[in-house]
Structures are given as structure tokens and as C-alpha cells.
C-alpha atoms as a PDB file:
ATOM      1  CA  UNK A   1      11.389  29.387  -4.193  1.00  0.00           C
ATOM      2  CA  UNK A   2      13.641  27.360  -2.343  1.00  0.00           C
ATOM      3  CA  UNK A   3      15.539  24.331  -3.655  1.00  0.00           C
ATOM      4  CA  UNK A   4      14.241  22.748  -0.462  1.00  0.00           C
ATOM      5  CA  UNK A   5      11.022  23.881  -0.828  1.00  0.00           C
ATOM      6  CA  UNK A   6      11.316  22.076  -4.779  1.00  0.00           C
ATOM      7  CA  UNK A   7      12.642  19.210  -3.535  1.00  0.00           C
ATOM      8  CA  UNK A   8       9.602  18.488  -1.060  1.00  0.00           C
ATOM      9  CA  UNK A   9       6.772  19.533  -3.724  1.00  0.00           C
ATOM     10  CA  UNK A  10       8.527  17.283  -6.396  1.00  0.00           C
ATOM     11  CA  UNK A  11       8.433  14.467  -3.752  1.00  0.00           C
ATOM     12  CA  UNK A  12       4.973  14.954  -3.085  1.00  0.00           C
ATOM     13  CA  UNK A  13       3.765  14.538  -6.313  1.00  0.00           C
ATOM     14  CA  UNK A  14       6.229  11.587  -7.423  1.00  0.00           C
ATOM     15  CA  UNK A  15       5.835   8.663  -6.286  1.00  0.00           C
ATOM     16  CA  UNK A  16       8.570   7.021  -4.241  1.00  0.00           C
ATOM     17  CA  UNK A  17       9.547   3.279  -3.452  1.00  0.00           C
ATOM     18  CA  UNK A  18       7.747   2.154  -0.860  1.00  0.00           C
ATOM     19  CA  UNK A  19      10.696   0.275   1.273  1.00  0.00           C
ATOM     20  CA  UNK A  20      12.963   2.876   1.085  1.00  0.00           C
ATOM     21  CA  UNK A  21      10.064   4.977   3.910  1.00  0.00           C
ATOM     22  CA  UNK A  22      10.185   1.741   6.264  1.00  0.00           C
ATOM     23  CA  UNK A  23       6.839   0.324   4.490  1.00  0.00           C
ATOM     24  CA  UNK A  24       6.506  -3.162   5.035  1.00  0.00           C
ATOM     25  CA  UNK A  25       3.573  -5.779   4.525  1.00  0.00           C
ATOM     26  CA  UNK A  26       0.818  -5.608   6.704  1.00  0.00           C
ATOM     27  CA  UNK A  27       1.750  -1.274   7.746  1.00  0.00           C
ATOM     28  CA  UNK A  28      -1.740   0.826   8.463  1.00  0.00           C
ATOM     29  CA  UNK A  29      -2.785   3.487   7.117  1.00  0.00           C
ATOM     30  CA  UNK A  30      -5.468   5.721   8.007  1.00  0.00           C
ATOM     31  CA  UNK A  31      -7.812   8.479   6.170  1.00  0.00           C
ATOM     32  CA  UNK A  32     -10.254  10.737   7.961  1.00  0.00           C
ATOM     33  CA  UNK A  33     -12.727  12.357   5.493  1.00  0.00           C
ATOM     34  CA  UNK A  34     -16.088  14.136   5.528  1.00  0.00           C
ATOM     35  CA  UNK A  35     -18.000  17.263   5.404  1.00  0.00           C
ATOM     36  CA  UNK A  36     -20.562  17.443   8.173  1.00  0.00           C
ATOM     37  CA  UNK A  37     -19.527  14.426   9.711  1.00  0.00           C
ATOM     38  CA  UNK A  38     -15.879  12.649  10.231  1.00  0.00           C
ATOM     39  CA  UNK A  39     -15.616   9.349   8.479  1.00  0.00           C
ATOM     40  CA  UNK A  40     -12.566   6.910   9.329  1.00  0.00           C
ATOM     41  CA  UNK A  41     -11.170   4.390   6.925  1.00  0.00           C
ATOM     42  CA  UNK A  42      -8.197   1.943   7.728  1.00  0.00           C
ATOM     43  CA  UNK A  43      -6.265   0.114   4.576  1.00  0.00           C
ATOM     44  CA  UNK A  44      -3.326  -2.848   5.353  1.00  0.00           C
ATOM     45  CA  UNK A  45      -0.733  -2.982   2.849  1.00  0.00           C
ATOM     46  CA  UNK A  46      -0.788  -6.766   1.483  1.00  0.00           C
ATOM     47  CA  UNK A  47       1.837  -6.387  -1.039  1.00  0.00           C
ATOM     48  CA  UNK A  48       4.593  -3.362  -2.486  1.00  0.00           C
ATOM     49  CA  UNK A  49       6.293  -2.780  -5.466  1.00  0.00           C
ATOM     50  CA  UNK A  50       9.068  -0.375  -6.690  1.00  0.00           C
ATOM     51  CA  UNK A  51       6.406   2.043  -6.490  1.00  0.00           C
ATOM     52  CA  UNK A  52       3.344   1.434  -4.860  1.00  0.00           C
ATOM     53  CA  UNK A  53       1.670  -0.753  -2.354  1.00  0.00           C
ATOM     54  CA  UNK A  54      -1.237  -3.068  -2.956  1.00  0.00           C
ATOM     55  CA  UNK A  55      -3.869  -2.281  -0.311  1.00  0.00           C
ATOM     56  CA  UNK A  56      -7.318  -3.653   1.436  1.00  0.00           C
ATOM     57  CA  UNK A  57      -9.857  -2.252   3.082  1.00  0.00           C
ATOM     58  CA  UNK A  58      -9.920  -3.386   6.849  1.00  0.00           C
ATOM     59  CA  UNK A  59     -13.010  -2.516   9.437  1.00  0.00           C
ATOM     60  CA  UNK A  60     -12.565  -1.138  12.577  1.00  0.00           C
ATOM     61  CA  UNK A  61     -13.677  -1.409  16.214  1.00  0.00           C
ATOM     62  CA  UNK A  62     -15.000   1.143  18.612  1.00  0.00           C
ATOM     63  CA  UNK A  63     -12.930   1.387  21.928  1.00  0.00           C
ATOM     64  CA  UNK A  64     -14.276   3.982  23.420  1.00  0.00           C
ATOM     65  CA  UNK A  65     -16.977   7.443  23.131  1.00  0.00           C
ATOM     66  CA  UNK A  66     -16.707  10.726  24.116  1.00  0.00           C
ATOM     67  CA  UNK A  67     -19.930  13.057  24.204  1.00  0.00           C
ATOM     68  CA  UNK A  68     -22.735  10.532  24.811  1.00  0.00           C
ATOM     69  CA  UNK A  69     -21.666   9.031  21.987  1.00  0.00           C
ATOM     70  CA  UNK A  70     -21.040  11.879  19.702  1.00  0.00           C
ATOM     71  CA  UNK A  71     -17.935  10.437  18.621  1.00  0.00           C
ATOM     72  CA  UNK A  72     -15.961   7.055  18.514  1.00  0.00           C
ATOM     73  CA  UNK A  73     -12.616   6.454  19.372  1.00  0.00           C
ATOM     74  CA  UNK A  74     -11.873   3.520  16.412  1.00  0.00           C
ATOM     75  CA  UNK A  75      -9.161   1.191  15.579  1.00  0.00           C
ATOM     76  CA  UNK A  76      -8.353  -1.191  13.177  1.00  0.00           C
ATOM     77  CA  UNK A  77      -9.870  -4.549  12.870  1.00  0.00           C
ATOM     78  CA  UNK A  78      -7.781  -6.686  10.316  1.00  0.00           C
ATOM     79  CA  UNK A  79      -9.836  -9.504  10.633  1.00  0.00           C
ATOM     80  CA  UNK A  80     -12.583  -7.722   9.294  1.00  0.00           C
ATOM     81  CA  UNK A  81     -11.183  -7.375   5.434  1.00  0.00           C
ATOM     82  CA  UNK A  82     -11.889  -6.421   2.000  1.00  0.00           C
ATOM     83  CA  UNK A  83     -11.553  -8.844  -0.901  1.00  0.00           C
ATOM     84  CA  UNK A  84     -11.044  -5.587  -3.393  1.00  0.00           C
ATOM     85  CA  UNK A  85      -6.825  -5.192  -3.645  1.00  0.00           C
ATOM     86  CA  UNK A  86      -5.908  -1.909  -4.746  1.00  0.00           C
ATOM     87  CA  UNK A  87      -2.838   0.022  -5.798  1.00  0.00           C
ATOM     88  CA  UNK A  88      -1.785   2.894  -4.932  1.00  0.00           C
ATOM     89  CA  UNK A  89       1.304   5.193  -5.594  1.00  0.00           C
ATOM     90  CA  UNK A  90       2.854   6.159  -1.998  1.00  0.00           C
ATOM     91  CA  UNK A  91       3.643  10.130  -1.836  1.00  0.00           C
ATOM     92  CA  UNK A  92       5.515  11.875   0.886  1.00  0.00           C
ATOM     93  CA  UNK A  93       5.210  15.246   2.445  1.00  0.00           C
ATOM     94  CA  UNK A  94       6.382  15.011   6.020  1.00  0.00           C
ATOM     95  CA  UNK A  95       5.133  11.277   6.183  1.00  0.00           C
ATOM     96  CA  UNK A  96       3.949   8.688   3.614  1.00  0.00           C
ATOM     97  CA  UNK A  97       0.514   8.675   2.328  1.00  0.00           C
ATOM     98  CA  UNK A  98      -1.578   7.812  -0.506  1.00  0.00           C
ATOM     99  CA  UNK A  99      -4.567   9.181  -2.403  1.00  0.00           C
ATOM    100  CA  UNK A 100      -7.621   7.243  -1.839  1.00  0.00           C
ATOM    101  CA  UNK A 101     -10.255   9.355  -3.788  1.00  0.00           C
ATOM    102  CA  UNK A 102      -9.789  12.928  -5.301  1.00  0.00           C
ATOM    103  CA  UNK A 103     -11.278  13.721  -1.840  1.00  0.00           C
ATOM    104  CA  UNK A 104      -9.424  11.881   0.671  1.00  0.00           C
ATOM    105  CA  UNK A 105      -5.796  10.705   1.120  1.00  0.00           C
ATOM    106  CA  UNK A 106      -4.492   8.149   3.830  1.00  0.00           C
ATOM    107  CA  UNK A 107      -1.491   8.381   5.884  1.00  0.00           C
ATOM    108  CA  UNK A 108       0.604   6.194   7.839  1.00  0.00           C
ATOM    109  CA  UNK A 109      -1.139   4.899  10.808  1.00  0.00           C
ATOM    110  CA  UNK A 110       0.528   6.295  14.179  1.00  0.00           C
ATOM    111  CA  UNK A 111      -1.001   3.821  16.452  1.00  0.00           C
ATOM    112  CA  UNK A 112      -3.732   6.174  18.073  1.00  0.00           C
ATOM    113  CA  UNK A 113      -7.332   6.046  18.125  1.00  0.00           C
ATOM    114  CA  UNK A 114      -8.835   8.015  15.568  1.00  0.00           C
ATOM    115  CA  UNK A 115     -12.030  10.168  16.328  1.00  0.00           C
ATOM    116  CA  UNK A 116     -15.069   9.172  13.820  1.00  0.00           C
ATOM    117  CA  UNK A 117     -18.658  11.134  14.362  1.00  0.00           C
ATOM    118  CA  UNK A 118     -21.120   8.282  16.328  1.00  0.00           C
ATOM    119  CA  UNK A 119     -23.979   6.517  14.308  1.00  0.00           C
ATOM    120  CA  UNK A 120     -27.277   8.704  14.624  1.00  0.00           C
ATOM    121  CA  UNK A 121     -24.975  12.176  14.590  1.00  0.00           C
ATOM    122  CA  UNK A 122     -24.543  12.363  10.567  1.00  0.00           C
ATOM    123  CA  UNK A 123     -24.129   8.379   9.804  1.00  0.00           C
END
């Protein structure tokens, strides 16, 4: 294996300060999980430390269809947020993310719609 190739797996499993990948207070990030249906979750960073960021929970808001309603195009709504601050170590492999579950991670927000399956198709 290459010492590249080490470097990038050890940097995916450690976790890394935060401000040193450009993360600031009040950053998106976004994780897109499910099995027969696609579920989208936004989280605003409220607070970092030398080696995590503090998180909430933030709702979203549908901006457009596609399919009859099939799917939703959804953003972030940060007026719509969570009480429940968590923590979470930030990992890196290509771009910063964290793990929200053992099933899902969440990645840096890139400022795009995301795609979500429409209520009455699986929700």
C-alpha cells in the first residue's frame, strides 16, 4: 500500500480539528440515507472544538418535485431547529464529514438541492 493511500485511511478514521478544513459556526452539512426510500437530514454546526463540532438538527423546505411528486428537491430551513446539541468527531476523505448513526454519515453541504423520495412513495 501506498504511503498516500495510509495517509488518507489514517485521516479518515482520526479525527481532525475542525478549523483547520474551513469549518466555521453555522456550516451545513447534509446526510442522505435509506433503503427503499431516500431520507434527507440537514445539521448546523453551533459550536467546534479542537476536535469536533457541536451540531443541531435543522428542517428543511421543499423547492421543487420532479415525477409527480416522486421526489423533493429540499433545502435547509434553519429556523426550523432542534433543541438536542450533539457532538461529533469531523473525519475527512476527500471532504469533511461526520458519522451520524452506524448507518449514515453527513458531509459538508455544497449548496444544492438534495433529492428526498415524496411523502406517500415510502414516507
Amino acid at each position: 500500500m501506498s504511503t498516500s493511500t495510509n495517509v488518507a485511511s489514517k485521516s479518515a478514521k482520526t479525527s481532525l480539528n475542525p478549523t483547520s478544513l474551513g469549518i466555521k459556526v453555522g456550516d451545513i452539512f447534509v446526510s442522505s440515507w435509506g433503503w427503499d426510500q431516500t431520507n434527507i437530514d440537514y445539521y448546523e454546526v453551533v459550536a467546534l472544538t479542537a476536535a469536533s463540532v457541536k451540531v443541531v438538527e435543522v428542517g428543511f423546505t421543499k423547492v421543487g418535485d420532479e415525477f409527480d411528486g416522486m421526489y423533493e428537491q429540499v433545502v435547509p430551513d434553519q429556523t426550523r431547529r432542534s433543541t438536542h446539541v450533539m457532538t461529533k468527531r469531523i473525519r475527512c476523505s476527500n471532504r469533511p464529514y461526520f458519522r451520524v448513526t452506524d448507518y449514515a454519515s453527513a458531509g459538508l453541504w455544497d449548496g444544492a438541492p438534495k433529492r428526498r423520495t415524496g411523502r406517500g412513495y415510502g414516507h
